[in-house]
C-alpha atoms as a PDB file:
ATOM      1  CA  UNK A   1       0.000   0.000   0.000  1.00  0.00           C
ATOM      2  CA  UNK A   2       0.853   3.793  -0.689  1.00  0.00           C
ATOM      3  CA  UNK A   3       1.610   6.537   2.291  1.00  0.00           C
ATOM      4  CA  UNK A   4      -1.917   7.957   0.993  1.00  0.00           C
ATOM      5  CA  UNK A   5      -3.844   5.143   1.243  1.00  0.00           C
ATOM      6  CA  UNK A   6      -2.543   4.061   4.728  1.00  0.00           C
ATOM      7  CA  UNK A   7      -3.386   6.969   5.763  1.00  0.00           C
ATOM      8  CA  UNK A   8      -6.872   6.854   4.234  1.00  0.00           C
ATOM      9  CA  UNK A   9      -7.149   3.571   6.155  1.00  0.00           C
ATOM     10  CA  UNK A  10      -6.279   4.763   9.126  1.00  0.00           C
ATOM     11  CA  UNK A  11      -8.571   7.843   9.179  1.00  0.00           C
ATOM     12  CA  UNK A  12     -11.482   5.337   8.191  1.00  0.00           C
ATOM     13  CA  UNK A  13     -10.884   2.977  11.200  1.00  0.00           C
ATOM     14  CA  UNK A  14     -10.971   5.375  13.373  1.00  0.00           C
ATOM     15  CA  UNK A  15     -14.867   6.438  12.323  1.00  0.00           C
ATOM     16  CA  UNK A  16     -15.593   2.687  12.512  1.00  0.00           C
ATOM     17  CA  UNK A  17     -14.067   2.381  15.740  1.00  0.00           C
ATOM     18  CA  UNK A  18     -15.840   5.270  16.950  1.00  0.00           C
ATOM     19  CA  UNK A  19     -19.165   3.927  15.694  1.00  0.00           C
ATOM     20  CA  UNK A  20     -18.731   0.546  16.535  1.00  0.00           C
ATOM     21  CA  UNK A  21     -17.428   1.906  20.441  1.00  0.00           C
ATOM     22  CA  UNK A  22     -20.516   4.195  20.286  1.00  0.00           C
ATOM     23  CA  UNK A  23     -23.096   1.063  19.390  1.00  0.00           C
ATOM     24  CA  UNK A  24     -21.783  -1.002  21.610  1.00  0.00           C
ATOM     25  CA  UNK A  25     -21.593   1.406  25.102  1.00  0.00           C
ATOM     26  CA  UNK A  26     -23.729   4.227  23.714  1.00  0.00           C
ATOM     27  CA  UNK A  27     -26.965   4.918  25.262  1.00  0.00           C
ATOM     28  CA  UNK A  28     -30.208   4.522  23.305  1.00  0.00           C
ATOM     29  CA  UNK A  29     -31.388   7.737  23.221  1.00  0.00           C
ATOM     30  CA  UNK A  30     -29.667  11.001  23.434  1.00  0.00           C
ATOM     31  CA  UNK A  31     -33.170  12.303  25.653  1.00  0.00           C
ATOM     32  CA  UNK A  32     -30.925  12.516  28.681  1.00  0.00           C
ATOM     33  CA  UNK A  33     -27.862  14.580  27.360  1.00  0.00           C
ATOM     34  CA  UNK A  34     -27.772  16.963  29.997  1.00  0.00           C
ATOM     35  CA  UNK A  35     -26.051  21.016  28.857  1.00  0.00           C
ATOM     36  CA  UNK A  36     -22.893  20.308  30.544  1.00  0.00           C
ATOM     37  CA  UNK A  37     -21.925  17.209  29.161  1.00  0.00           C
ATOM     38  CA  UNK A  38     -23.257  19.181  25.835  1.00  0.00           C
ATOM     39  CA  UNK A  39     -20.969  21.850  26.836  1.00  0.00           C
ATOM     40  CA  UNK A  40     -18.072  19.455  27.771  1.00  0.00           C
ATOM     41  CA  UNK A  41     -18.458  17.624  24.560  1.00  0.00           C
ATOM     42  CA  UNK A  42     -18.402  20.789  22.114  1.00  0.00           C
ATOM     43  CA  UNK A  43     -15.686  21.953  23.835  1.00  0.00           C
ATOM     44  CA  UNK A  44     -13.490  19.268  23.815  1.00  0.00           C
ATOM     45  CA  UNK A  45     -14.107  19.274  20.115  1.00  0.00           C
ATOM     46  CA  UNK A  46     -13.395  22.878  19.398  1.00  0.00           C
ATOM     47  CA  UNK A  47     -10.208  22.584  21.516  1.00  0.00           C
ATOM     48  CA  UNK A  48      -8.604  19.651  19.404  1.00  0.00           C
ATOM     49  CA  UNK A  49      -9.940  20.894  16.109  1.00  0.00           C
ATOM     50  CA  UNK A  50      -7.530  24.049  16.478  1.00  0.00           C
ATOM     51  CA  UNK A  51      -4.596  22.285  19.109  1.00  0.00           C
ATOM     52  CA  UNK A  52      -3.941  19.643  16.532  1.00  0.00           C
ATOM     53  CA  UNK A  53      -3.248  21.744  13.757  1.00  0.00           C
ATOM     54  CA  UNK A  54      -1.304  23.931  15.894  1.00  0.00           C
ATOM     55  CA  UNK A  55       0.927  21.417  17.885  1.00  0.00           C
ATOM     56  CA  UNK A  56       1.650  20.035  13.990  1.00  0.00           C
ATOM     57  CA  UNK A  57       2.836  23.550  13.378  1.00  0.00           C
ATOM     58  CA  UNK A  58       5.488  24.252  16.313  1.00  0.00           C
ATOM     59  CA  UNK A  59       6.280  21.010  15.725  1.00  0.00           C
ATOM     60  CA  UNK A  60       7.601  22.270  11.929  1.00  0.00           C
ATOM     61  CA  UNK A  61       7.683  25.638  12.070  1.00  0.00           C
ATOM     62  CA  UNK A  62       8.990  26.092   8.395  1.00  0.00           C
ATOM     63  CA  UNK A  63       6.000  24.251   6.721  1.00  0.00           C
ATOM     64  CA  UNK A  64       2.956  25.892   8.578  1.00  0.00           C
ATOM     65  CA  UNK A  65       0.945  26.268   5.483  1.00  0.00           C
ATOM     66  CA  UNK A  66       0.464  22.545   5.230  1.00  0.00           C
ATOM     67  CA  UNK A  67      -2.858  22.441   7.649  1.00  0.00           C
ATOM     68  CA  UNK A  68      -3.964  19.023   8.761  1.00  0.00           C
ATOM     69  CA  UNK A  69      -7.684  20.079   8.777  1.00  0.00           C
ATOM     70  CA  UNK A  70      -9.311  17.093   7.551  1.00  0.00           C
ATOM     71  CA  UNK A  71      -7.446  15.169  10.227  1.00  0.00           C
ATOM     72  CA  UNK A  72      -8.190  17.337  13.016  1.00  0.00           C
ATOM     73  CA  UNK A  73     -11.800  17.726  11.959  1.00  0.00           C
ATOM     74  CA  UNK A  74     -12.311  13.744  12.230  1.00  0.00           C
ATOM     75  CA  UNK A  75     -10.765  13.804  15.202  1.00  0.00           C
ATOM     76  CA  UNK A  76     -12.959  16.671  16.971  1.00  0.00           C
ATOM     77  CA  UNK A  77     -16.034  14.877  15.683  1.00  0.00           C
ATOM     78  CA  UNK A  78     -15.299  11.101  16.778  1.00  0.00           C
ATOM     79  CA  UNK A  79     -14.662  12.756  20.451  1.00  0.00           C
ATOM     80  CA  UNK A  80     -17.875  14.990  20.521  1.00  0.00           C
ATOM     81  CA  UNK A  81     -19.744  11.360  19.989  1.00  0.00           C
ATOM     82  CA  UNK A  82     -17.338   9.507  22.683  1.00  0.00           C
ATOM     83  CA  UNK A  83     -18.468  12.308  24.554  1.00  0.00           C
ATOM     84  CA  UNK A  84     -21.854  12.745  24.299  1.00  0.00           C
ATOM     85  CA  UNK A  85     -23.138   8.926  24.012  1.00  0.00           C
ATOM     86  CA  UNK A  86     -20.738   6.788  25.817  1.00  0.00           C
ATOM     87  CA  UNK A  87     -22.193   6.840  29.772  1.00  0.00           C
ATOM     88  CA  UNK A  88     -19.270   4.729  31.173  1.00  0.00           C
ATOM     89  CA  UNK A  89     -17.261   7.089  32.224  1.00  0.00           C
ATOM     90  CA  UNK A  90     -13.733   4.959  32.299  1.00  0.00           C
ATOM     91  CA  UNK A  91     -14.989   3.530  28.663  1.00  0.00           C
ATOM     92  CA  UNK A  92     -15.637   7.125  27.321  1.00  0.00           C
ATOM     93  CA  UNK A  93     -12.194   8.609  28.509  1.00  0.00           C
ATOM     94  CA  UNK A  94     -10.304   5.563  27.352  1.00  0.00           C
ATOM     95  CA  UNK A  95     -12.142   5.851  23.937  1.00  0.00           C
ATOM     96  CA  UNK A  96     -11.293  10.037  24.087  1.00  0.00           C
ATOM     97  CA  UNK A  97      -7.485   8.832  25.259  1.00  0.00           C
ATOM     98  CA  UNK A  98      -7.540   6.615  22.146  1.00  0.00           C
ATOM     99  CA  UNK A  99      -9.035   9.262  19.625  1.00  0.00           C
ATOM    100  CA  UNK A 100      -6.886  12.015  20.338  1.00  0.00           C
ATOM    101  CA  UNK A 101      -3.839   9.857  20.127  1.00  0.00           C
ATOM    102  CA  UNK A 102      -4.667   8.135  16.669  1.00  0.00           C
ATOM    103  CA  UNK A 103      -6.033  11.713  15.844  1.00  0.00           C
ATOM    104  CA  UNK A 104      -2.260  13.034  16.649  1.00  0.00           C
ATOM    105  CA  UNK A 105      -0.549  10.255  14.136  1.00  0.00           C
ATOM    106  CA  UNK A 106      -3.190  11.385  11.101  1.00  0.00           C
ATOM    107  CA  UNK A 107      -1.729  15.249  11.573  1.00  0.00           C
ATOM    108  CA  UNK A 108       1.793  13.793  11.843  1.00  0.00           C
ATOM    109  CA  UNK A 109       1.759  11.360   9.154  1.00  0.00           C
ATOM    110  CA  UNK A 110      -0.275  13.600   7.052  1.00  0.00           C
ATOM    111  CA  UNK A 111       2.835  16.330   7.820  1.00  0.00           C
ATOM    112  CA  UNK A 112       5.323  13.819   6.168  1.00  0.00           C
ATOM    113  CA  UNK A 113       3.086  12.106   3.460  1.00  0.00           C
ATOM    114  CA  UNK A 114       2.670  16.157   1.814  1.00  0.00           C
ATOM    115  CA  UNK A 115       6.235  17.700   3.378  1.00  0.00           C
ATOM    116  CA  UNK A 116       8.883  14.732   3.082  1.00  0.00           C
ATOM    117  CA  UNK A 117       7.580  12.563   0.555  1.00  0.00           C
ATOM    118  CA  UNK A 118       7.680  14.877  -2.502  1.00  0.00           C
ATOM    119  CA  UNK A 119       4.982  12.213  -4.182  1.00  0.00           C
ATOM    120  CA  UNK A 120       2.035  14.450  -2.508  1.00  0.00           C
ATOM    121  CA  UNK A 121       0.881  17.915  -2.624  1.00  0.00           C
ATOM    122  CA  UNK A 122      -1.549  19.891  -0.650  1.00  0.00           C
ATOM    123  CA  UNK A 123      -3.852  22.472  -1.657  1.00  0.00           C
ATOM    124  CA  UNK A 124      -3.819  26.146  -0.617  1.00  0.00           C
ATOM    125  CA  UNK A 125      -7.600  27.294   0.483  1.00  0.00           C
ATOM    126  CA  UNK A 126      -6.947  30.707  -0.496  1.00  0.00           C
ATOM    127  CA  UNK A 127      -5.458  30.481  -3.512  1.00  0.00           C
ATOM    128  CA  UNK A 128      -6.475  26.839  -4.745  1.00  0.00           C
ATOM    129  CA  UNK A 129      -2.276  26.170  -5.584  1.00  0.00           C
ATOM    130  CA  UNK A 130      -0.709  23.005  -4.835  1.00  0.00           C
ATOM    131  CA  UNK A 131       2.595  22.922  -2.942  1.00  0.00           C
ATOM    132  CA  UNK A 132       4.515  20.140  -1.785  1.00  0.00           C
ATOM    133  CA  UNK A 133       8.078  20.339  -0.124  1.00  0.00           C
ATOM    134  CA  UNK A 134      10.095  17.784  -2.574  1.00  0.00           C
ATOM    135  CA  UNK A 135      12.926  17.857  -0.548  1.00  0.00           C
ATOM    136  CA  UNK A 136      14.151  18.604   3.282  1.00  0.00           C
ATOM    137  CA  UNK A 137      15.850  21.574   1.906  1.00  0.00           C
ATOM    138  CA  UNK A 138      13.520  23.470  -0.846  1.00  0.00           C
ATOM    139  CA  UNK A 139       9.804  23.949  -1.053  1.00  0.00           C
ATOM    140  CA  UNK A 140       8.257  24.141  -4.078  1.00  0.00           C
ATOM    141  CA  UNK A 141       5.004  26.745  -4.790  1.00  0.00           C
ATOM    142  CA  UNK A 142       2.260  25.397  -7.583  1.00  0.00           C
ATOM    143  CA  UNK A 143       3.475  22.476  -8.580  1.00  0.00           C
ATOM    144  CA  UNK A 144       0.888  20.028 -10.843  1.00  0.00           C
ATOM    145  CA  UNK A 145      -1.140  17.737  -9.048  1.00  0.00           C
ATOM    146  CA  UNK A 146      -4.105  15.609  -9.313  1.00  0.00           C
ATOM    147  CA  UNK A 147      -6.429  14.854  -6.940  1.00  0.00           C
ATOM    148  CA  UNK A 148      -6.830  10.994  -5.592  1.00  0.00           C
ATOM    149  CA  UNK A 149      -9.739   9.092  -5.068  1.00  0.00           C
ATOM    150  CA  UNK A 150      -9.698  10.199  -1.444  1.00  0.00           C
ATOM    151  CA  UNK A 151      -8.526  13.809  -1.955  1.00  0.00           C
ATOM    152  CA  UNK A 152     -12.137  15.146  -0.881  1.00  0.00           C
ATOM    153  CA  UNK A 153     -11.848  12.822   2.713  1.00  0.00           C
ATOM    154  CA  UNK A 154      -7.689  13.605   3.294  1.00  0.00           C
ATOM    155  CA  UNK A 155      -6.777  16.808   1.130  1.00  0.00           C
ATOM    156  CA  UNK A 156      -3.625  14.774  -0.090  1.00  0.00           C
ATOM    157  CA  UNK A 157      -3.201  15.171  -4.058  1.00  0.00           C
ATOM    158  CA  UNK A 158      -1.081  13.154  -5.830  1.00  0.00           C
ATOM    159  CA  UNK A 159       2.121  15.301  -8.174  1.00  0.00           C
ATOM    160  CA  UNK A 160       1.709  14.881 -11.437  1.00  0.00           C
ATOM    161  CA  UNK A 161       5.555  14.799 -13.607  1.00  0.00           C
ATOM    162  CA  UNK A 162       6.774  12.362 -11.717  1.00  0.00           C
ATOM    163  CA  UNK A 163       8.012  10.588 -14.729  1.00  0.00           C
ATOM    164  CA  UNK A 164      10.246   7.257 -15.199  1.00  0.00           C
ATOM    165  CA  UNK A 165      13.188   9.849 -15.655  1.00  0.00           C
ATOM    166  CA  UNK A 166      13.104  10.957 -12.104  1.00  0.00           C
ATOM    167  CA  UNK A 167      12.425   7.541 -10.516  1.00  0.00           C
ATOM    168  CA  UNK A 168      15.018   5.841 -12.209  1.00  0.00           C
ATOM    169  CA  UNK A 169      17.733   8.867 -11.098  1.00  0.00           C
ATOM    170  CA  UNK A 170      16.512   8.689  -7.679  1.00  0.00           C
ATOM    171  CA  UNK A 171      15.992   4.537  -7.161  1.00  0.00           C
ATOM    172  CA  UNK A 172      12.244   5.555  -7.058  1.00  0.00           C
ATOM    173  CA  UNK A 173      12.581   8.581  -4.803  1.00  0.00           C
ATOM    174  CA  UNK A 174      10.554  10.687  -6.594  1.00  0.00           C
ATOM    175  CA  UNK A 175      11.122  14.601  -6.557  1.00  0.00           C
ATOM    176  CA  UNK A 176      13.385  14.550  -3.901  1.00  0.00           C
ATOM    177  CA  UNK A 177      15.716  12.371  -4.993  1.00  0.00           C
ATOM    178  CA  UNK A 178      15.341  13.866  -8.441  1.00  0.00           C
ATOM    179  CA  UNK A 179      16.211  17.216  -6.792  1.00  0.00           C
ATOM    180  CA  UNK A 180      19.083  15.324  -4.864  1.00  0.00           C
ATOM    181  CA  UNK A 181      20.332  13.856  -8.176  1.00  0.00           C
ATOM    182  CA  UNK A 182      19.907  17.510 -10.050  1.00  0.00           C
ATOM    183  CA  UNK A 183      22.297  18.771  -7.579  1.00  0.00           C
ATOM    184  CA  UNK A 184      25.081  16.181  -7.542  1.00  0.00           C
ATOM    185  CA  UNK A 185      25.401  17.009 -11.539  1.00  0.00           C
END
């Protein structure tokens, strides 16, 4: 399997786990949600939607444009359900415990599948471009990219130019290596 679709994987476990944690604790009815659990709940989510993000970015502080917002939206969902339909309390903060750490690995590994790899791109918001960071050392504004089959669920496009050229320079490196190899010359 590819970085991409790992990662794909692993965001859609953790909305089955959540579900499937949900069915099998979760109350019947949400009748008895009481405002501060409410409260609790929506603030939990707000908090990790914008600390995951953020932690990713101190973390690398010279690529802060590439914003892990899918990830961290999943994440802030799945606990606001923990939250809000799990009763047990020792079941619901294991299950938040769980979701915030697997929610940390999608930001990180989402970090390195568009920064390190040079394979992936990531799209601006503002300005719709694609960048990617081909190598440790350069970063590279509006490349070409394509999106995936699960662009719309991860935001992770695939670079497009990646031809046999570069690969067989680089021992299938991709851009990096290519820009490795570019440099040796």
């Amino acid at each position: 399997m590819k970085p991409d679709e790992i990662h794909v994987a692993g965001m859609i476990l953790l909305l089955v786990a959540t579900v499937g944690v949900t069915a099998r604790f979760g109350r019947k009815t949400l009748k008895n949600v009481f405002w501060n659990r409410l409260l609790i709940a929506i603030s939990a989510g707000v908090i990790t939607f914008f600390a995951l993000p953020m932690g990713m970015i101190v973390q690398l502080k010279s690529q802060a444009s590439s914003n892990p917002a899918y990830q961290s939206l999943l994440t802030s969902l799945c606990l606001i359900i923990v939250i809000l339909c799990i009763e047990k309390r020792i079941v619901a903060i294991i299950s938040c415990l769980v979701i915030l750490i697997t929610g940390y690995k999608l930001c990180s590994q989402y970090q390195y599948i568009v920064n390190h790899t040079g394979k992936y791109a990531y799209a601006d918001p503002l300005s719709g471009e694609f960048f990617n960071y081909p190598s440790y050392d350069s970063w590279s504004k509006g490349v070409s990219a394509r999106p995936l089959w699960h662009t719309s669920f991860t935001g992770i496009y695939s670079v497009e130019g990646l031809n046999s050229r570069n690969s067989n320079q680089t021992g299938g490196d991709g851009l990096r290596g290519a820009v490795r190899a570019n440099k040796s010359q």
